[in-house]
C-alpha atoms as a PDB file:
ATOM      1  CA  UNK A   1      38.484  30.797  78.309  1.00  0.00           C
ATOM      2  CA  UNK A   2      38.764  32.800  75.114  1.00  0.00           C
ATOM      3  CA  UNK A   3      35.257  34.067  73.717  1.00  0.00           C
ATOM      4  CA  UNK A   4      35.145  31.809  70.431  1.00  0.00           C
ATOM      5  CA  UNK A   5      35.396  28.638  72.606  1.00  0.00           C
ATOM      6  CA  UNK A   6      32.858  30.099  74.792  1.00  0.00           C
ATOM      7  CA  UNK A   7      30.567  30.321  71.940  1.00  0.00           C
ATOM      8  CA  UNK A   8      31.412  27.355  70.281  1.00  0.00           C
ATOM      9  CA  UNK A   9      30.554  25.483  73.954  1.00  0.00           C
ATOM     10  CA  UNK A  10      27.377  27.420  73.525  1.00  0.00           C
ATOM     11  CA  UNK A  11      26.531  26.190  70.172  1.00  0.00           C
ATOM     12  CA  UNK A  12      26.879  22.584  70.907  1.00  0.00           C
ATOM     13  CA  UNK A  13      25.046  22.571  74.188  1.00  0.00           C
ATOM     14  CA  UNK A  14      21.983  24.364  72.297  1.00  0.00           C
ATOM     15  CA  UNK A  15      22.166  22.012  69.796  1.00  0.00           C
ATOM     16  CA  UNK A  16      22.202  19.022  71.515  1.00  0.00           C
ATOM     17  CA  UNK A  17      19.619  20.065  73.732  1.00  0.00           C
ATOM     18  CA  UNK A  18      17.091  20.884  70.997  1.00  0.00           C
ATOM     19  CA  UNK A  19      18.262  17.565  69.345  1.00  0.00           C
ATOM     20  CA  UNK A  20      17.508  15.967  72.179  1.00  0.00           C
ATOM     21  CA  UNK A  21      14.465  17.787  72.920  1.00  0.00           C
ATOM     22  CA  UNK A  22      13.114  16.485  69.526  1.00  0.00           C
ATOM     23  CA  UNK A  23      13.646  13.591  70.243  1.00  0.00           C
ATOM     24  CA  UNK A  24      12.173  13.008  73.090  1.00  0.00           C
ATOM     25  CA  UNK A  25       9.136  14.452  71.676  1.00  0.00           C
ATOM     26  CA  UNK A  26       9.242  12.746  68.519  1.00  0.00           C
ATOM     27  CA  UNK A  27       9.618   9.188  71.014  1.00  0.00           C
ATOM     28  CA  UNK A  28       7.427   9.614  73.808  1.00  0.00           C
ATOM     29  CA  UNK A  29       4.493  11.658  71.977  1.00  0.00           C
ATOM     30  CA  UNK A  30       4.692  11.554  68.015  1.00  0.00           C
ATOM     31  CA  UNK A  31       5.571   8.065  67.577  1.00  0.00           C
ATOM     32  CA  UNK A  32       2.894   6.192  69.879  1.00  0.00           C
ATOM     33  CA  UNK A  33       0.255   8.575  68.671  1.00  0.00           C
ATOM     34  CA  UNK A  34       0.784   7.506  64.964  1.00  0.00           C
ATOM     35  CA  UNK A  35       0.928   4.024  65.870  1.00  0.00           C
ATOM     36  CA  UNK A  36      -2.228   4.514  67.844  1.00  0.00           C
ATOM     37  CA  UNK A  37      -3.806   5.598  64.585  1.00  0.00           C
ATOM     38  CA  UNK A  38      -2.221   3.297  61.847  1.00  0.00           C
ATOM     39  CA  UNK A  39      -3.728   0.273  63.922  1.00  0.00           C
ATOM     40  CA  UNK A  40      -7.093   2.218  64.058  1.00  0.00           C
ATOM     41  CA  UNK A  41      -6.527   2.708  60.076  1.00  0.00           C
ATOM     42  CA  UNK A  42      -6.115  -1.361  60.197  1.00  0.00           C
ATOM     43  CA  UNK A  43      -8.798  -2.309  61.981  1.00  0.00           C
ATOM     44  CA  UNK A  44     -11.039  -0.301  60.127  1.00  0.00           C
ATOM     45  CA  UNK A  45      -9.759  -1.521  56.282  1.00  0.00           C
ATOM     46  CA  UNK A  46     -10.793  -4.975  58.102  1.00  0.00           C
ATOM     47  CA  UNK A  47     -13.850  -3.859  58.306  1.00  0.00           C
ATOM     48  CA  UNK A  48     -14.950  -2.243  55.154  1.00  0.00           C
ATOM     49  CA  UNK A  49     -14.471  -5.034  52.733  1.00  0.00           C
ATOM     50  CA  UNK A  50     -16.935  -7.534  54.265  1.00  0.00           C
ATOM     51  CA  UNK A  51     -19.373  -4.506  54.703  1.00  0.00           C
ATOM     52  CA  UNK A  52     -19.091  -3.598  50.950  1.00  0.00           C
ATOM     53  CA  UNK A  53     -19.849  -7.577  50.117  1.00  0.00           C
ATOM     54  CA  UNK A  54     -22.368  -7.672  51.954  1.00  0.00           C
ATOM     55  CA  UNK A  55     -23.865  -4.303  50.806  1.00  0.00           C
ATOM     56  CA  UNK A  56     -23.695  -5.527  47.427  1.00  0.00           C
ATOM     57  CA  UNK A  57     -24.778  -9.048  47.486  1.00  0.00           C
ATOM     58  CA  UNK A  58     -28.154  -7.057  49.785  1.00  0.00           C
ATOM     59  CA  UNK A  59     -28.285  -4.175  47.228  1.00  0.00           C
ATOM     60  CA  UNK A  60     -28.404  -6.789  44.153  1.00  0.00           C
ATOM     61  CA  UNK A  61     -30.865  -9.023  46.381  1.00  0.00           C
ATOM     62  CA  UNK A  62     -33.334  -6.513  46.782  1.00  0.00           C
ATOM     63  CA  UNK A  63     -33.319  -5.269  43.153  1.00  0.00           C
ATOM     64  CA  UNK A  64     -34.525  -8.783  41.949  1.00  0.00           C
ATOM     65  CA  UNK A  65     -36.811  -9.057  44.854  1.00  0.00           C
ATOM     66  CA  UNK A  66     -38.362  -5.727  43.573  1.00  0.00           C
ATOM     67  CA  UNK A  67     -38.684  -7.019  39.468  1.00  0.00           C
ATOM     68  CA  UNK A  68     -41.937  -8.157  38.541  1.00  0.00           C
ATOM     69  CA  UNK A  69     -42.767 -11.700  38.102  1.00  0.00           C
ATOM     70  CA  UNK A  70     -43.731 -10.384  34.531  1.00  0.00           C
ATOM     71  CA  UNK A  71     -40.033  -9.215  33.901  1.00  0.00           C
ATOM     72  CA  UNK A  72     -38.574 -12.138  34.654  1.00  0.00           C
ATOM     73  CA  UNK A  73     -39.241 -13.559  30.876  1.00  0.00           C
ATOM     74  CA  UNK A  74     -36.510 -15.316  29.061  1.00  0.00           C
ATOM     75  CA  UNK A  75     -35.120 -12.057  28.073  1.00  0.00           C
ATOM     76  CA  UNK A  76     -34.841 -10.203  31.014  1.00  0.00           C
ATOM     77  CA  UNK A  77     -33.820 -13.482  32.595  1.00  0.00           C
ATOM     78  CA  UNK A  78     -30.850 -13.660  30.724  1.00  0.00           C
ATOM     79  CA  UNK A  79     -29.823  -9.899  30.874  1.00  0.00           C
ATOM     80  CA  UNK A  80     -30.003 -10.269  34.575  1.00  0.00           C
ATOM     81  CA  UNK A  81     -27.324 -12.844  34.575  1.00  0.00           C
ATOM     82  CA  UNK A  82     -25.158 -11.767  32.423  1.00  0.00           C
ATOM     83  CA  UNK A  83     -25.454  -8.296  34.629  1.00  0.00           C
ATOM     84  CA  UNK A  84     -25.010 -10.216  37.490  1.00  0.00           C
ATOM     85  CA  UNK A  85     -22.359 -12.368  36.248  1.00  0.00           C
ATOM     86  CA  UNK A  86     -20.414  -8.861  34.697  1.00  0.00           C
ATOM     87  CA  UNK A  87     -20.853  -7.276  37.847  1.00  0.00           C
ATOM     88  CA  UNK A  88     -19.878 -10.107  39.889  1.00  0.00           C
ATOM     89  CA  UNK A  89     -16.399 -10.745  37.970  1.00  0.00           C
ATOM     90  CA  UNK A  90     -16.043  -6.870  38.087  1.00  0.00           C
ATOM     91  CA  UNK A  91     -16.174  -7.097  41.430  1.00  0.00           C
ATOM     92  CA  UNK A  92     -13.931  -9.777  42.255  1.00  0.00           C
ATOM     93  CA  UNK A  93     -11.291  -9.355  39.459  1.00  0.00           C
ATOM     94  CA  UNK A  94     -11.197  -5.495  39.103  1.00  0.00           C
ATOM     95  CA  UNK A  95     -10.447  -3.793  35.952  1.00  0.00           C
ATOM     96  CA  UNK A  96      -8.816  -7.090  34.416  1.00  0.00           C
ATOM     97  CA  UNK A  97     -12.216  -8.645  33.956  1.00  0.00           C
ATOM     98  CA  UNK A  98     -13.469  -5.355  32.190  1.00  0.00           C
ATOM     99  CA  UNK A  99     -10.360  -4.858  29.947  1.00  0.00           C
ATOM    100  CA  UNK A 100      -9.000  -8.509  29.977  1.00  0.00           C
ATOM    101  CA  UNK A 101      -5.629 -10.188  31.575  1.00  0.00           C
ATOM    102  CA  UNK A 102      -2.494  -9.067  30.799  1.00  0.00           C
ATOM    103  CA  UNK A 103      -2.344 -12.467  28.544  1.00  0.00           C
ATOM    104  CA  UNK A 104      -5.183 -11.111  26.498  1.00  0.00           C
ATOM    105  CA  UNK A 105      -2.938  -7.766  25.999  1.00  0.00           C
ATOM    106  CA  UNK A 106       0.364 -10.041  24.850  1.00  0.00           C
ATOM    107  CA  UNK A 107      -2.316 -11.725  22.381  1.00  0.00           C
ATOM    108  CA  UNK A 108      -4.088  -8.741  21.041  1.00  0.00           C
ATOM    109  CA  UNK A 109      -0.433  -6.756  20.553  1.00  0.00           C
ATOM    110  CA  UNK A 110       1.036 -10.328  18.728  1.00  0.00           C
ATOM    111  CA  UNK A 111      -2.220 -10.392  16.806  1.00  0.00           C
ATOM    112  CA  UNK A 112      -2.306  -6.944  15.966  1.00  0.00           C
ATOM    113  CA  UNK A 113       1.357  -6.765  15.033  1.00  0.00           C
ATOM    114  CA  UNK A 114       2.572  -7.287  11.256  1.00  0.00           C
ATOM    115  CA  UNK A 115      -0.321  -6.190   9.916  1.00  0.00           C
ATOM    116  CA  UNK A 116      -0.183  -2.727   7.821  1.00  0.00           C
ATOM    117  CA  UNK A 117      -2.273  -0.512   9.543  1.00  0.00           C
ATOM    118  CA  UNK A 118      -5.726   0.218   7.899  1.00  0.00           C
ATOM    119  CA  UNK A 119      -6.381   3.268   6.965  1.00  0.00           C
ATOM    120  CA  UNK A 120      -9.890   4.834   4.632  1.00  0.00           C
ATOM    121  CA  UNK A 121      -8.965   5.363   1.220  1.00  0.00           C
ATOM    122  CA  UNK A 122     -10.365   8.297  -0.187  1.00  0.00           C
ATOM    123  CA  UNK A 123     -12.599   7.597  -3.648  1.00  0.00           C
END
């Protein structure tokens, strides 16, 4: 057998037995150990949301357990539930309750639109 045959034999039996190699590791060890932890990654984002509810509706609980009968005038009264009612559409909507729905953009752009822009004048 001439000598680059020889080596080209070579070649392609090292190659396909680190290919192989690889893969066998990348089957049999990798792969089940990163499925093992994406379901433990799934279980546990299961788990956080209702332990974050219930954190909040026990942390907002307690803070109007702990205001004074006093407090609890018309005033503060009302601030309480608007808080509460801020905090609770926060919560469940995200950002779009803070900075409105994406119909309230279209509206404020269409509104907003045509008009020359307003600039201070000097005097």
């Amino acid at each position: 057998m001439p000598l680059w045959a020889s080596l080209t034999a070579q070649a392609l039996v090292t190659v396909a037995a680190v290919l192989l190699t690889l893969g066998g590791f990348w089957r049999f060890v990798v792969r089940p150990y990163l499925d093992r932890k994406v379901a433990e990654l799934i279980e546990a984002s299961r788990e956080i949301e209702p332990a974050v509810t219930r954190g909040v509706k026990k942390g907002v609980a307690d803070t109007l357990r702990e205001l004074p009968e006093s407090a609890l005038d018309g005033t503060v009264k009302e601030s309480t539930r608007q808080f509460l009612k801020f905090g609770s559409g926060l919560f469940e909507n995200g950002l779009s309750s803070f900075l409105g729905t994406a119909a309230d953009l279209e509206r404020n752009k269409r509104d907003h639109t045509g008009k020359p822009s307003e600039r201070p004048k000097d005097s």
